[in-house]
PDB file of N, CA and C in Angstrom:
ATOM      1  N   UNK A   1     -13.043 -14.798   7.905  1.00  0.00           N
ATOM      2  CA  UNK A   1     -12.428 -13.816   8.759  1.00  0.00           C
ATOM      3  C   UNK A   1     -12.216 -12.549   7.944  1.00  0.00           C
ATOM      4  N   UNK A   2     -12.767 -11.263   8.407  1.00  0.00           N
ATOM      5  CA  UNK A   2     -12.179 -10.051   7.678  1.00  0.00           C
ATOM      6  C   UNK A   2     -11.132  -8.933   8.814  1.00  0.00           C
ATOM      7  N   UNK A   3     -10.130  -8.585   7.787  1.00  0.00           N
ATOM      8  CA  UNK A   3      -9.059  -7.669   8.062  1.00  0.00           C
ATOM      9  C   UNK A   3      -9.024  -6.849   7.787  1.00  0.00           C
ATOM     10  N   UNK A   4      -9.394  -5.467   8.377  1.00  0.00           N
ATOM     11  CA  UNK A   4      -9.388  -4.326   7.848  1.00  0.00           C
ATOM     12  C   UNK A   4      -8.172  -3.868   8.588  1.00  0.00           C
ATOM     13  N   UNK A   5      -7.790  -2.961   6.979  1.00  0.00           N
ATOM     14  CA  UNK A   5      -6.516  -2.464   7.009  1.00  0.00           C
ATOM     15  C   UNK A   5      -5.447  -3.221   6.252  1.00  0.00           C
ATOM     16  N   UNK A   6      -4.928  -2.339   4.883  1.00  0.00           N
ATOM     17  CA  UNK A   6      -4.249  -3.276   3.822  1.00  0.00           C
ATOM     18  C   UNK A   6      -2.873  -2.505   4.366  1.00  0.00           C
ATOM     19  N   UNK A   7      -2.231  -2.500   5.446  1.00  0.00           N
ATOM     20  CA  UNK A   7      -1.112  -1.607   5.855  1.00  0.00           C
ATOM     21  C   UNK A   7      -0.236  -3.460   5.960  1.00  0.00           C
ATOM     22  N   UNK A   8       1.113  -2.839   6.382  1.00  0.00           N
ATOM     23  CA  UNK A   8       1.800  -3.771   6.568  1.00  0.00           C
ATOM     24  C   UNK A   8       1.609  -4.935   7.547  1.00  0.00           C
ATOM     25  N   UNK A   9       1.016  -4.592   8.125  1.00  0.00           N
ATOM     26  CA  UNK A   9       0.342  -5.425   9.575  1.00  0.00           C
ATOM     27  C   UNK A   9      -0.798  -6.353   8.714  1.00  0.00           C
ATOM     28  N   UNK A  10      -1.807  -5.793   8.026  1.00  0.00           N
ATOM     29  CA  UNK A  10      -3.235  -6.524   7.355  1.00  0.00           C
ATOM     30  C   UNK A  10      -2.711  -7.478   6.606  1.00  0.00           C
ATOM     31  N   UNK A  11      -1.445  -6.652   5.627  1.00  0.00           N
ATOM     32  CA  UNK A  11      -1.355  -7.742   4.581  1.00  0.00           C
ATOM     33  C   UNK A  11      -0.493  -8.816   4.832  1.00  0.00           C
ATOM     34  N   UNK A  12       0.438  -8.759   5.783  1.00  0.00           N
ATOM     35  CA  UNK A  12       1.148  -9.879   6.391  1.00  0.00           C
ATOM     36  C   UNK A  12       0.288 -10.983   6.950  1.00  0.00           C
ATOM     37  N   UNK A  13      -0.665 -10.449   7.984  1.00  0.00           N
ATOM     38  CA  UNK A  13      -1.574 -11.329   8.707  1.00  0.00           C
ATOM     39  C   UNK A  13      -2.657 -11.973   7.162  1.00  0.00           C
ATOM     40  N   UNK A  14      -2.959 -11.526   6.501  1.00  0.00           N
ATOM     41  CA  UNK A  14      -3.651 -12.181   5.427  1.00  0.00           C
ATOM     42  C   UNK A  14      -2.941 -13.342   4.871  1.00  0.00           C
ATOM     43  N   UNK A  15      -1.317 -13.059   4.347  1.00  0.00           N
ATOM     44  CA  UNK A  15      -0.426 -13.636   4.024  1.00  0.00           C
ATOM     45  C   UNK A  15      -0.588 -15.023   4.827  1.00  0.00           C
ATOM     46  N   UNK A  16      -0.232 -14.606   6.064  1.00  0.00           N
ATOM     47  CA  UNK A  16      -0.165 -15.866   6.822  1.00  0.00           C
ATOM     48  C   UNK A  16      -1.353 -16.957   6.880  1.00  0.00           C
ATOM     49  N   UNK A  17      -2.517 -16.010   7.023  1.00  0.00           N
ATOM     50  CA  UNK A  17      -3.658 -17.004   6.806  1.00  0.00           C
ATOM     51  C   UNK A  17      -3.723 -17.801   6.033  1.00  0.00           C
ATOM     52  N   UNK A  18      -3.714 -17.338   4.940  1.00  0.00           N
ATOM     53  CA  UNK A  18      -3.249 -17.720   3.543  1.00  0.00           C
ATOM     54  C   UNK A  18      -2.357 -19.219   3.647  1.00  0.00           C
ATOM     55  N   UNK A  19      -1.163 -18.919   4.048  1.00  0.00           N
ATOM     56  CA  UNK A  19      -0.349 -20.355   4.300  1.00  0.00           C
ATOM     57  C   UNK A  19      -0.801 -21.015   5.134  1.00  0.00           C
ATOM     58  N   UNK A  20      -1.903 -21.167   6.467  1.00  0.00           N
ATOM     59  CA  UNK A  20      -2.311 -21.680   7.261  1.00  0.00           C
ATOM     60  C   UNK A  20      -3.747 -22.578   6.011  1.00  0.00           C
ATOM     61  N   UNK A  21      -3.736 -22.019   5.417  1.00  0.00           N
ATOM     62  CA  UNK A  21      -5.212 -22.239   4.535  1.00  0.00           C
ATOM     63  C   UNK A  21      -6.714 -21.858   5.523  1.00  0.00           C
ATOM     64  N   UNK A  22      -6.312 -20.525   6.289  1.00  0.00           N
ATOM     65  CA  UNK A  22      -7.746 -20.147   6.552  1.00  0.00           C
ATOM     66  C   UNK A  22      -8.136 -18.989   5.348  1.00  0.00           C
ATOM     67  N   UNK A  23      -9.375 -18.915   5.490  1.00  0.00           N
ATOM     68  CA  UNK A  23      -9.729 -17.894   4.647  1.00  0.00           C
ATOM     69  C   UNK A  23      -9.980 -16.779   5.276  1.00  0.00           C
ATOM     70  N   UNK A  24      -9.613 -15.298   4.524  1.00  0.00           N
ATOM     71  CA  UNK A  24      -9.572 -14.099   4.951  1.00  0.00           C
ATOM     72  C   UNK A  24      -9.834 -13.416   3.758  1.00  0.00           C
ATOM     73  N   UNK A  25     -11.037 -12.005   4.754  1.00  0.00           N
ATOM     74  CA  UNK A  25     -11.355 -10.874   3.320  1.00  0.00           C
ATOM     75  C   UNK A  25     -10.067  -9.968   3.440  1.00  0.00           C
ATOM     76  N   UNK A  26      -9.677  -9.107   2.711  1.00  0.00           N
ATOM     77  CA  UNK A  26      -8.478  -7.995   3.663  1.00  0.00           C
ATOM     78  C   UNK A  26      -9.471  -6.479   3.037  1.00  0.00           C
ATOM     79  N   UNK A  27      -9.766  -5.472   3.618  1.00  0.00           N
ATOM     80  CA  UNK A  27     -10.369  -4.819   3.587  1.00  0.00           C
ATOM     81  C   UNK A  27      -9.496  -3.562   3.716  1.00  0.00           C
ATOM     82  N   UNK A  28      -9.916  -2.432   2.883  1.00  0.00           N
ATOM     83  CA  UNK A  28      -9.100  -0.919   2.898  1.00  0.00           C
ATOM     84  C   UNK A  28     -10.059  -0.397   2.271  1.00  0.00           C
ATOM     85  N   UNK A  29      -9.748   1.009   3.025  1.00  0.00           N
ATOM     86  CA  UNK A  29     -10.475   2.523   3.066  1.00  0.00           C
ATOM     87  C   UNK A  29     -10.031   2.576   1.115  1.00  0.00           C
ATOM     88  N   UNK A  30      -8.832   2.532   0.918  1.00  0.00           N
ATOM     89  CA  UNK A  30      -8.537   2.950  -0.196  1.00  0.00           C
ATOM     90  C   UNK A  30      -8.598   2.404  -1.479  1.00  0.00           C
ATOM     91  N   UNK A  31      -8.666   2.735  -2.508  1.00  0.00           N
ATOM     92  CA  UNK A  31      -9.005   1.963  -3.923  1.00  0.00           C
ATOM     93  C   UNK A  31      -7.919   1.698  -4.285  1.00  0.00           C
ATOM     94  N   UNK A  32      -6.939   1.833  -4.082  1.00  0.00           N
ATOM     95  CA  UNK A  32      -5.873   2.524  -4.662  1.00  0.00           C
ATOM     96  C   UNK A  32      -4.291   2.217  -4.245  1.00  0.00           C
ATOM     97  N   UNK A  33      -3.242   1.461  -4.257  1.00  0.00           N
ATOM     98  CA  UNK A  33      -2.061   1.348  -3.703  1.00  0.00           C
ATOM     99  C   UNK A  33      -1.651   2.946  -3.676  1.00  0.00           C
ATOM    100  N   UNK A  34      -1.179   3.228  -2.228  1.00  0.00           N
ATOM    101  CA  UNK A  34      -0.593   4.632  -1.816  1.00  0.00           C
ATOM    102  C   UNK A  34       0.780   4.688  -2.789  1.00  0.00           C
ATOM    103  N   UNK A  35       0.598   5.668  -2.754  1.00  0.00           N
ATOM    104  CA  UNK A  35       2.008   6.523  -3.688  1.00  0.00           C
ATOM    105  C   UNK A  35       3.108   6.331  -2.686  1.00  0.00           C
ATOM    106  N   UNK A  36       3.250   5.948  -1.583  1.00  0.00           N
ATOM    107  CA  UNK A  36       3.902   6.444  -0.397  1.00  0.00           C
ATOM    108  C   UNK A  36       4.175   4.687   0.408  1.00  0.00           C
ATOM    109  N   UNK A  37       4.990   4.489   1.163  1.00  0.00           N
ATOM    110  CA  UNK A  37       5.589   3.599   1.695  1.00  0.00           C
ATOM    111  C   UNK A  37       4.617   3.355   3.054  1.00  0.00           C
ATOM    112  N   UNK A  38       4.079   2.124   3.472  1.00  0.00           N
ATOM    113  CA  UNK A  38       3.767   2.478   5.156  1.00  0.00           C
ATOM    114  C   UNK A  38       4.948   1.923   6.281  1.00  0.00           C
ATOM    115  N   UNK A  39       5.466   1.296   5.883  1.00  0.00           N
ATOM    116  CA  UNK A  39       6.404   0.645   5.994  1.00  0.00           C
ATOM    117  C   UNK A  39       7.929   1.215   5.378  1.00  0.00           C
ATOM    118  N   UNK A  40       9.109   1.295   6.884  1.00  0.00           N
ATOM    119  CA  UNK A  40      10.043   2.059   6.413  1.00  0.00           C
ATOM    120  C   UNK A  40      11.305   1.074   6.411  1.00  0.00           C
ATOM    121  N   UNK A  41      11.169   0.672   7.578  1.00  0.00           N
ATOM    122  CA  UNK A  41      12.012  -0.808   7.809  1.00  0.00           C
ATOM    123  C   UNK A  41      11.915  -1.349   8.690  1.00  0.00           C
ATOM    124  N   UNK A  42      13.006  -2.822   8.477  1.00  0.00           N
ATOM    125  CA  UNK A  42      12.066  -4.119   8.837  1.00  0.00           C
ATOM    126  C   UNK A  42      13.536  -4.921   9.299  1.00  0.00           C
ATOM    127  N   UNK A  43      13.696  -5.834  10.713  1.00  0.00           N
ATOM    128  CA  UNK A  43      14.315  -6.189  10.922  1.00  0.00           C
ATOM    129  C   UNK A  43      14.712  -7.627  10.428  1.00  0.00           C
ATOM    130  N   UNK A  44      15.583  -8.664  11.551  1.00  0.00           N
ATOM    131  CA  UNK A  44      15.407 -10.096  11.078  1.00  0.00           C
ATOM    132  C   UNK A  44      14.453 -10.907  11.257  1.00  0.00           C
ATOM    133  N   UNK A  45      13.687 -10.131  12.384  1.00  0.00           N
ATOM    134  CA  UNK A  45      12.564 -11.543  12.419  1.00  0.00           C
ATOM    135  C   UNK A  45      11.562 -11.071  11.961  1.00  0.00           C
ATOM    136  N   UNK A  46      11.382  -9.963  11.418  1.00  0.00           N
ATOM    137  CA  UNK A  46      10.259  -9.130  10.265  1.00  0.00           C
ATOM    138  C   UNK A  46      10.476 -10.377   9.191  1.00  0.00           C
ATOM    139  N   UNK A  47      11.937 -10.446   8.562  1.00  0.00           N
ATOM    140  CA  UNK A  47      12.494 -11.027   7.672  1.00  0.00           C
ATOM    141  C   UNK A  47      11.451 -12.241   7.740  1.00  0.00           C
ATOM    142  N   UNK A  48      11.557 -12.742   8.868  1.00  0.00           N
ATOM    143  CA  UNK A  48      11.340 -14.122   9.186  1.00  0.00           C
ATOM    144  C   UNK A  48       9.997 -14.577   9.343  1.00  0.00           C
ATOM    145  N   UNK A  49       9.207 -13.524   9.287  1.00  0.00           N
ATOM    146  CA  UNK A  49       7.767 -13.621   8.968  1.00  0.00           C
ATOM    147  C   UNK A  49       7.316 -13.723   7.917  1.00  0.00           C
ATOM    148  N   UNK A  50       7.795 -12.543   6.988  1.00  0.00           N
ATOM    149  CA  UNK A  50       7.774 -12.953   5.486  1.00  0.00           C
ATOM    150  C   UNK A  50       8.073 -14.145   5.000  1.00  0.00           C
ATOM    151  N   UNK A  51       9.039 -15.010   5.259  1.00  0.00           N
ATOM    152  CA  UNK A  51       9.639 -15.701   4.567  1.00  0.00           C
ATOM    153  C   UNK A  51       8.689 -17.047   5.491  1.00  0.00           C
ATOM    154  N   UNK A  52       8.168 -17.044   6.357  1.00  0.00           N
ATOM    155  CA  UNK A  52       6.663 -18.105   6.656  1.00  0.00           C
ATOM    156  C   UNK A  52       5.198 -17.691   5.629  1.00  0.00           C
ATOM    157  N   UNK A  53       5.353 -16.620   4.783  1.00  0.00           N
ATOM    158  CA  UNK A  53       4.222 -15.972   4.609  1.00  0.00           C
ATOM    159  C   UNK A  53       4.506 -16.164   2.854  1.00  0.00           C
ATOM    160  N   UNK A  54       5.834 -16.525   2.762  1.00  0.00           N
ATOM    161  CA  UNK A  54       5.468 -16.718   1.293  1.00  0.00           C
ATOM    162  C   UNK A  54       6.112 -15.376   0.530  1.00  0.00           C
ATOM    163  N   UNK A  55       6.523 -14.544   1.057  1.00  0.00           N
ATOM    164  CA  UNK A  55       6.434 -13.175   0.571  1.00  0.00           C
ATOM    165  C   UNK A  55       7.755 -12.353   0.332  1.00  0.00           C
ATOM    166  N   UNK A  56       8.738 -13.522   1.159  1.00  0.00           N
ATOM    167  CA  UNK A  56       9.952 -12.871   1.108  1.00  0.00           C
ATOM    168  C   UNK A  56      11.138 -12.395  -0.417  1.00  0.00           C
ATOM    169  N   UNK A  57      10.808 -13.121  -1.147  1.00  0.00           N
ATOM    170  CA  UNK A  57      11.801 -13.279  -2.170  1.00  0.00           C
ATOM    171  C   UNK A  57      11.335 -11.925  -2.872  1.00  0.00           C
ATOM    172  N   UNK A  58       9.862 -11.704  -3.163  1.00  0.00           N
ATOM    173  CA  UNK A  58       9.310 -10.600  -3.443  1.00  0.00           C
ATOM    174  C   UNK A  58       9.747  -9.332  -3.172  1.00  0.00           C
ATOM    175  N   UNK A  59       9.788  -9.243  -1.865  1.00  0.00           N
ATOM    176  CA  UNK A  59       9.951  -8.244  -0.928  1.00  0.00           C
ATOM    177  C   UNK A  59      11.850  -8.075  -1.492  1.00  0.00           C
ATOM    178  N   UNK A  60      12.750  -8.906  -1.379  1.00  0.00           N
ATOM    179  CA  UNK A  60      14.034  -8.567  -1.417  1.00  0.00           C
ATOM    180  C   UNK A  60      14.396  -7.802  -3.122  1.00  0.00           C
ATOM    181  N   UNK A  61      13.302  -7.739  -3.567  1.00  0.00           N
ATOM    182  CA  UNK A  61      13.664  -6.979  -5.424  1.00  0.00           C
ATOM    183  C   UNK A  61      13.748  -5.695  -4.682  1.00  0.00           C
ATOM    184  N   UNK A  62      12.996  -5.368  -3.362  1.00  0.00           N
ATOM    185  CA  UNK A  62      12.804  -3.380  -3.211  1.00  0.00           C
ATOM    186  C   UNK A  62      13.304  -3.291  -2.476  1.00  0.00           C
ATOM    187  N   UNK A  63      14.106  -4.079  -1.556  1.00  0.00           N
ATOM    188  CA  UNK A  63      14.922  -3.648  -0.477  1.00  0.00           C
ATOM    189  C   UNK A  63      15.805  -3.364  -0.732  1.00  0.00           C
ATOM    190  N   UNK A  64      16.127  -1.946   0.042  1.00  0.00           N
ATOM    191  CA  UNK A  64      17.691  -1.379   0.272  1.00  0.00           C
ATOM    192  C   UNK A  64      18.369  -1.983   1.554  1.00  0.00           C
ATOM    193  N   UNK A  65      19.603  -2.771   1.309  1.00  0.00           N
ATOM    194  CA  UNK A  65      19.923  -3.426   2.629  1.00  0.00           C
ATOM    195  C   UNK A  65      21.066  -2.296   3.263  1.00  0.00           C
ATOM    196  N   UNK A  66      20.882  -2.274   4.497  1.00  0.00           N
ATOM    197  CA  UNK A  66      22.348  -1.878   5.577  1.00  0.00           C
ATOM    198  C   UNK A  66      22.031  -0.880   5.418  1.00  0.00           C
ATOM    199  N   UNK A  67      21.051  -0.062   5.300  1.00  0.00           N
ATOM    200  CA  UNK A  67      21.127   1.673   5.288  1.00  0.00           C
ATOM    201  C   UNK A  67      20.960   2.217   6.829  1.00  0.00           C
ATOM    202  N   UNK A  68      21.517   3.523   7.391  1.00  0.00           N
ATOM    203  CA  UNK A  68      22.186   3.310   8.364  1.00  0.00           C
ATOM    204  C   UNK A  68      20.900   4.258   8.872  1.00  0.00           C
ATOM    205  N   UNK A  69      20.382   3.874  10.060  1.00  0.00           N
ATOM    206  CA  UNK A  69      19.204   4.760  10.417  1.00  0.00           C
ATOM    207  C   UNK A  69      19.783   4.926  12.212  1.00  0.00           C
ATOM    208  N   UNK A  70      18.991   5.597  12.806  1.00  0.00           N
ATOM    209  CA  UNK A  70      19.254   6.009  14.301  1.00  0.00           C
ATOM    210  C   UNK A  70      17.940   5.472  15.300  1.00  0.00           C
ATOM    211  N   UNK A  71      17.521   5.765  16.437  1.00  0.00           N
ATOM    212  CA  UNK A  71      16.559   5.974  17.203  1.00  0.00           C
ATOM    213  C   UNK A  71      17.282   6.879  18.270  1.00  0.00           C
ATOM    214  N   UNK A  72      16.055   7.882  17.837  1.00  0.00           N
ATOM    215  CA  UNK A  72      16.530   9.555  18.450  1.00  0.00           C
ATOM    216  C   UNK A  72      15.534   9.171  19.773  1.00  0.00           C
ATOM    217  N   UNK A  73      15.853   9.954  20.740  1.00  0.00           N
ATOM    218  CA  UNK A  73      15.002  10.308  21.824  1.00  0.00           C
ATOM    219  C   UNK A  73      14.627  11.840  21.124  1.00  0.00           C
ATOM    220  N   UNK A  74      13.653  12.231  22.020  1.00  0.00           N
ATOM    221  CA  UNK A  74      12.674  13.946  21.458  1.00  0.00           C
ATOM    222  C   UNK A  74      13.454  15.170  21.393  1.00  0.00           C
ATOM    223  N   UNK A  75      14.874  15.107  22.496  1.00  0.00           N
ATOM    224  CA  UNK A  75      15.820  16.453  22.476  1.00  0.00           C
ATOM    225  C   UNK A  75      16.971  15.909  21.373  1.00  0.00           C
ATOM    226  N   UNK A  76      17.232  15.179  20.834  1.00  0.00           N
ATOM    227  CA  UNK A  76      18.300  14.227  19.993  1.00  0.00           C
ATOM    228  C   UNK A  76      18.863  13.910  20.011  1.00  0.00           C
ATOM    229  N   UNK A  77      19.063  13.184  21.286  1.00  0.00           N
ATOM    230  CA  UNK A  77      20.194  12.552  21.493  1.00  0.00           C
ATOM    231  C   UNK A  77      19.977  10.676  20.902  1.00  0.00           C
ATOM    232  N   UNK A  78      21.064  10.452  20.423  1.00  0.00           N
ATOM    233  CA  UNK A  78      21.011   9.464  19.609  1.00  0.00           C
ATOM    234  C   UNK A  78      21.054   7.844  20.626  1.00  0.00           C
ATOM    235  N   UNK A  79      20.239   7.159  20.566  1.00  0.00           N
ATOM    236  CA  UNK A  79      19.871   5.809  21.208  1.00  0.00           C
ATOM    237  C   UNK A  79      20.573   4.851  20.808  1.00  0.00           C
ATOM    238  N   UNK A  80      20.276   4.588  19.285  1.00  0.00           N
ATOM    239  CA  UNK A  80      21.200   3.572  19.020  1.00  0.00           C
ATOM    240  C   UNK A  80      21.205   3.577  17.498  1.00  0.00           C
ATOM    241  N   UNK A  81      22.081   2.723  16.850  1.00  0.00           N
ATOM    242  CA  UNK A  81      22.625   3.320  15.442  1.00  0.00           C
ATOM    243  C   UNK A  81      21.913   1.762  15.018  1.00  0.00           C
ATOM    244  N   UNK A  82      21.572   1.749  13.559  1.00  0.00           N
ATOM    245  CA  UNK A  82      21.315   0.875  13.023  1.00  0.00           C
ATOM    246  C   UNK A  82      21.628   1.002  11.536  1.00  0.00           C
ATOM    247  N   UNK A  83      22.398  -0.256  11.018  1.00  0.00           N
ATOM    248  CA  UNK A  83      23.333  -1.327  11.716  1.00  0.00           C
ATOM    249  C   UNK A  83      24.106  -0.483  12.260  1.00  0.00           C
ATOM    250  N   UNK A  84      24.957  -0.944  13.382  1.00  0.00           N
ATOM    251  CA  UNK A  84      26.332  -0.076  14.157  1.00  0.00           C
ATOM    252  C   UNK A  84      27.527   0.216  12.724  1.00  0.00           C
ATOM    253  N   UNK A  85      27.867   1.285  13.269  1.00  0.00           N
ATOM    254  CA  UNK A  85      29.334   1.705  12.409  1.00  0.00           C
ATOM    255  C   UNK A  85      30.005   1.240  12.932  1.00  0.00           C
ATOM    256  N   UNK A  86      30.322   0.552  13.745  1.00  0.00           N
ATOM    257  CA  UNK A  86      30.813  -0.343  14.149  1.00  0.00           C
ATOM    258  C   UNK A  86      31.491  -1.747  13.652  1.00  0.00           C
ATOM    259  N   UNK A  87      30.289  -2.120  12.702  1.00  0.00           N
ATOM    260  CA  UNK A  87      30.208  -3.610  12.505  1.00  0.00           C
ATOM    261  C   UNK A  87      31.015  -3.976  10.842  1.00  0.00           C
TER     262      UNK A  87
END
């Protein structure tokens, strides 16, 4: 099976193959790990994919946890807070 696209989506789904024991090529435009993040954040059942994929413990050395982000609509009005200030 080949996967093009080494973005967060390719390399997860490779991951998983991987623990399934199918075999997969993973394929990218680039030579090169980006200087740059594709991936900004990731919820609990993101969490919970990783951690079927083998990948999680890895992943928790670069995570910043609880940082407080929004979802704006286009004029800015604010949708919803993540995590709540609330909590």
């Amino acid at each position: 099976m080949a996967i093009v696209g080494a973005g967060p989506v390719g390399c997860t789904v490779a991951n998983l193959l991987g623990v399934y024991g199918i075999e997969a090529m993973l394929i990218d435009r680039s030579e090169d790990i980006l200087p740059y993040p594709r991936a900004v954040g990731m919820d609990d059942e993101a969490l919970r994919v990783f951690q079927i994929a083998g990948v999680a413990e890895a992943l928790l050395d670069d995570v910043i946890q609880n940082v407080f982000a929004a979802d704006v609509y286009r004029e800015g009005r604010i949708v919803r807070r993540h995590p709540s200030r609330d909590a």
